[in-house]
N, C-alpha and C. Protein backbone atom coordinates (compact mmCIF):
# COMPACT_ATOMS: atom_id res chain seq x y z
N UNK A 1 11.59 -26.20 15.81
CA UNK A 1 11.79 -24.77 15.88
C UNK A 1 11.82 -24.37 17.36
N UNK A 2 12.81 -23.47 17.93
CA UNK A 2 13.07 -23.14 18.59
C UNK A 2 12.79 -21.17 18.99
N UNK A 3 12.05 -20.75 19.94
CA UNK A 3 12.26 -19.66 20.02
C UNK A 3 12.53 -19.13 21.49
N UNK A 4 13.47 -18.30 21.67
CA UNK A 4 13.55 -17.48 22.92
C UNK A 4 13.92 -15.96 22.70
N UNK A 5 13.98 -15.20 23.89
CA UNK A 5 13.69 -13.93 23.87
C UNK A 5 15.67 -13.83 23.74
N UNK A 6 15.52 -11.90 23.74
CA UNK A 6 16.71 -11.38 23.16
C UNK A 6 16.13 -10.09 23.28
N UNK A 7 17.55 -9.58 23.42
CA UNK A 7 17.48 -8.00 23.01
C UNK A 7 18.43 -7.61 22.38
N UNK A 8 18.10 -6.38 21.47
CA UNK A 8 19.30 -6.18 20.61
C UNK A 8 19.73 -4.98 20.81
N UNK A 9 21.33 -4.55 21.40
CA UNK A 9 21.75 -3.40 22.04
C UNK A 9 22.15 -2.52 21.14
N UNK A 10 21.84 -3.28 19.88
CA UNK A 10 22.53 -2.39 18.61
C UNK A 10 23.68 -2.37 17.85
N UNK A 11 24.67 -3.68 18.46
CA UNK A 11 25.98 -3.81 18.08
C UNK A 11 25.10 -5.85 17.58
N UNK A 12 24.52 -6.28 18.99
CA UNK A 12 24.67 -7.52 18.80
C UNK A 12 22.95 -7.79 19.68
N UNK A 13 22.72 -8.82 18.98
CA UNK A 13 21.43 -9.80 19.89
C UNK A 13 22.13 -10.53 20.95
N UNK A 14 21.56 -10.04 22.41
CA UNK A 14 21.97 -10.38 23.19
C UNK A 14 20.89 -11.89 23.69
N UNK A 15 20.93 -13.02 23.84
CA UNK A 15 20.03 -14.19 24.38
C UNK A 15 19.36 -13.41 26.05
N UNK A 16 17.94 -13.76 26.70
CA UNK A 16 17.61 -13.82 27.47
C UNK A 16 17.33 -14.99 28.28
N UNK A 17 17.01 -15.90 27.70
CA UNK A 17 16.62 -17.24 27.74
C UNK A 17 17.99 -18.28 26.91
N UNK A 18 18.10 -19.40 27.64
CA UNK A 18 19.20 -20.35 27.97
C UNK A 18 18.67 -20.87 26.00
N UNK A 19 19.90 -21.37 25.47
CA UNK A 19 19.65 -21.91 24.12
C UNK A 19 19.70 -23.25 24.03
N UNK A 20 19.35 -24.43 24.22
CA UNK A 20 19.09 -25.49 24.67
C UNK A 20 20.06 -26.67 23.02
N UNK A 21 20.38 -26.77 22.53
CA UNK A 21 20.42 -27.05 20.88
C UNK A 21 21.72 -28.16 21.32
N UNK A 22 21.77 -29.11 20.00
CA UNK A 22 22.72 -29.85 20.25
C UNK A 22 24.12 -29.02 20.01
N UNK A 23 24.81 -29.84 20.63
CA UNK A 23 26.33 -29.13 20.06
C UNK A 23 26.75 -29.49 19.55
N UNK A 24 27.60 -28.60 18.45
CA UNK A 24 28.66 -29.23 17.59
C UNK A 24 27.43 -28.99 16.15
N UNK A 25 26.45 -28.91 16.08
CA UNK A 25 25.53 -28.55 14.72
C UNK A 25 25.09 -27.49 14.82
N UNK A 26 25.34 -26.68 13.70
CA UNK A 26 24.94 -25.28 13.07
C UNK A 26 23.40 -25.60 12.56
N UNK A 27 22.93 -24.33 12.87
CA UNK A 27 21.48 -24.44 13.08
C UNK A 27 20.85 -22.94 11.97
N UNK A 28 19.70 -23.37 11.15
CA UNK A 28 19.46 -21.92 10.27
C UNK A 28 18.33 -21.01 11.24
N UNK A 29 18.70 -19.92 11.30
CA UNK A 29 17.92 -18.86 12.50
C UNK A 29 17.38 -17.54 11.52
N UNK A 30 16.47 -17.13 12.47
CA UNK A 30 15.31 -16.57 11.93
C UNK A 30 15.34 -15.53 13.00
N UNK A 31 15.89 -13.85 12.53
CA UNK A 31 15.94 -13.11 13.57
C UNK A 31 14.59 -11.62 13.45
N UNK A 32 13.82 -11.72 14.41
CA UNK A 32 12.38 -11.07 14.03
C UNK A 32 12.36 -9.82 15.28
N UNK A 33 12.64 -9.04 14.60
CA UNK A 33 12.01 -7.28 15.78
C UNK A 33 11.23 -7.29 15.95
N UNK A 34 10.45 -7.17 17.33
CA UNK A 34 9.30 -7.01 17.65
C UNK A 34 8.79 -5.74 17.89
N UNK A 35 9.40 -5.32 18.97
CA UNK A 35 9.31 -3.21 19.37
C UNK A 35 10.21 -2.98 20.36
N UNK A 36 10.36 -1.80 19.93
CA UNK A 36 11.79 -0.97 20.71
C UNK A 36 11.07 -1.38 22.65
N UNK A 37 12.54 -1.23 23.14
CA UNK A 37 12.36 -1.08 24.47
C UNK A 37 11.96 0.04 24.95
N UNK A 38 11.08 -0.24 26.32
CA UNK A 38 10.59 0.82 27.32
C UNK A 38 11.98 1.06 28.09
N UNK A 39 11.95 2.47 28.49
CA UNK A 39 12.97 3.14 29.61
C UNK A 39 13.72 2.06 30.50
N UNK A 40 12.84 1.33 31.32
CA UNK A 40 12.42 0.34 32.20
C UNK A 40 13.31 -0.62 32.07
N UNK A 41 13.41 -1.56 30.42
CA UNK A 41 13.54 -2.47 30.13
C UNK A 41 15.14 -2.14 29.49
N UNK A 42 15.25 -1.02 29.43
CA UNK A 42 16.71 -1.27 28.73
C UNK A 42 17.93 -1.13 29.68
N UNK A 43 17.18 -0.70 30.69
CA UNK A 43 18.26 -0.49 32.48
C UNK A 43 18.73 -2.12 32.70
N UNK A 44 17.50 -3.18 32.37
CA UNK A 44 18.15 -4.36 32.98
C UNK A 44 18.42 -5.49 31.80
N UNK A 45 18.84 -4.47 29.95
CA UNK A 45 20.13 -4.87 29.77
C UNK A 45 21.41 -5.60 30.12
N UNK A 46 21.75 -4.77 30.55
CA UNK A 46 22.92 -4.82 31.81
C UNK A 46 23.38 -5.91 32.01
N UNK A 47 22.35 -6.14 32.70
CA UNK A 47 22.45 -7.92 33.21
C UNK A 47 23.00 -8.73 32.49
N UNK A 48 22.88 -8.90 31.30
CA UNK A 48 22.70 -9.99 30.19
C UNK A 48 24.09 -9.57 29.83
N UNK A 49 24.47 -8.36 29.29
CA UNK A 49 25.97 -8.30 28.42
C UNK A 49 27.09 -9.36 28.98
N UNK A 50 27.45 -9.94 28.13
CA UNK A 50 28.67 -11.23 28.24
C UNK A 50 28.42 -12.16 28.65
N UNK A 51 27.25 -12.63 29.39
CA UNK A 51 27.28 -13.65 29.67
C UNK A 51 27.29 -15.52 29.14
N UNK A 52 26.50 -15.29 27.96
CA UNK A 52 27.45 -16.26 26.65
C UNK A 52 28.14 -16.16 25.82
N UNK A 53 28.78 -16.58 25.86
CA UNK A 53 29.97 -16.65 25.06
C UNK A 53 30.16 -18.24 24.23
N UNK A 54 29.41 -18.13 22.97
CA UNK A 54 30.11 -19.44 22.06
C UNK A 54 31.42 -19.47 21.81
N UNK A 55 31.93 -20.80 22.16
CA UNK A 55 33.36 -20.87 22.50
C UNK A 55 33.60 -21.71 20.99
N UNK A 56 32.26 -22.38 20.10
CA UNK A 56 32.68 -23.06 19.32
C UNK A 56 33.36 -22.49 17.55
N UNK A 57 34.32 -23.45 16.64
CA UNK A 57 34.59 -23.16 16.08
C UNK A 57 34.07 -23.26 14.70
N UNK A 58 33.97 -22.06 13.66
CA UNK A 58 33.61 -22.40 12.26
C UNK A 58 33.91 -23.33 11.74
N UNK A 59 33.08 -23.87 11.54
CA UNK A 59 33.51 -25.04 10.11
C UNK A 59 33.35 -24.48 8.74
């Protein structure tokens, strides 16, 4: 089991932390809210939008 942080902008869970997993295997995930963001914390959002991008394809 694997866990890292995320935020969710409301369209999509964005990753904070790098996802480490083999490639090429689909994996079953477990997505858990913790508590809304502070003022603070949703400014450096930002940062994070687009920066992964799974390039892989459905099987």
């Amino acid at each position: 089991m694997l866990s890292i942080n995320g935020i969710d902008d409301g369209k999509r869970i964005i990753p904070k932390d790098p996802i480490p997993l083999e490639k090429g295997k689909q994996f079953k995930v477990i997505i858990t809210f913790l508590e809304p963001l502070e003022e603070g914390e949703k400014k450096q959002l930002s940062q994070f939008c687009g920066i992964w991008e799974d390039t892989r394809e459905v099987k």
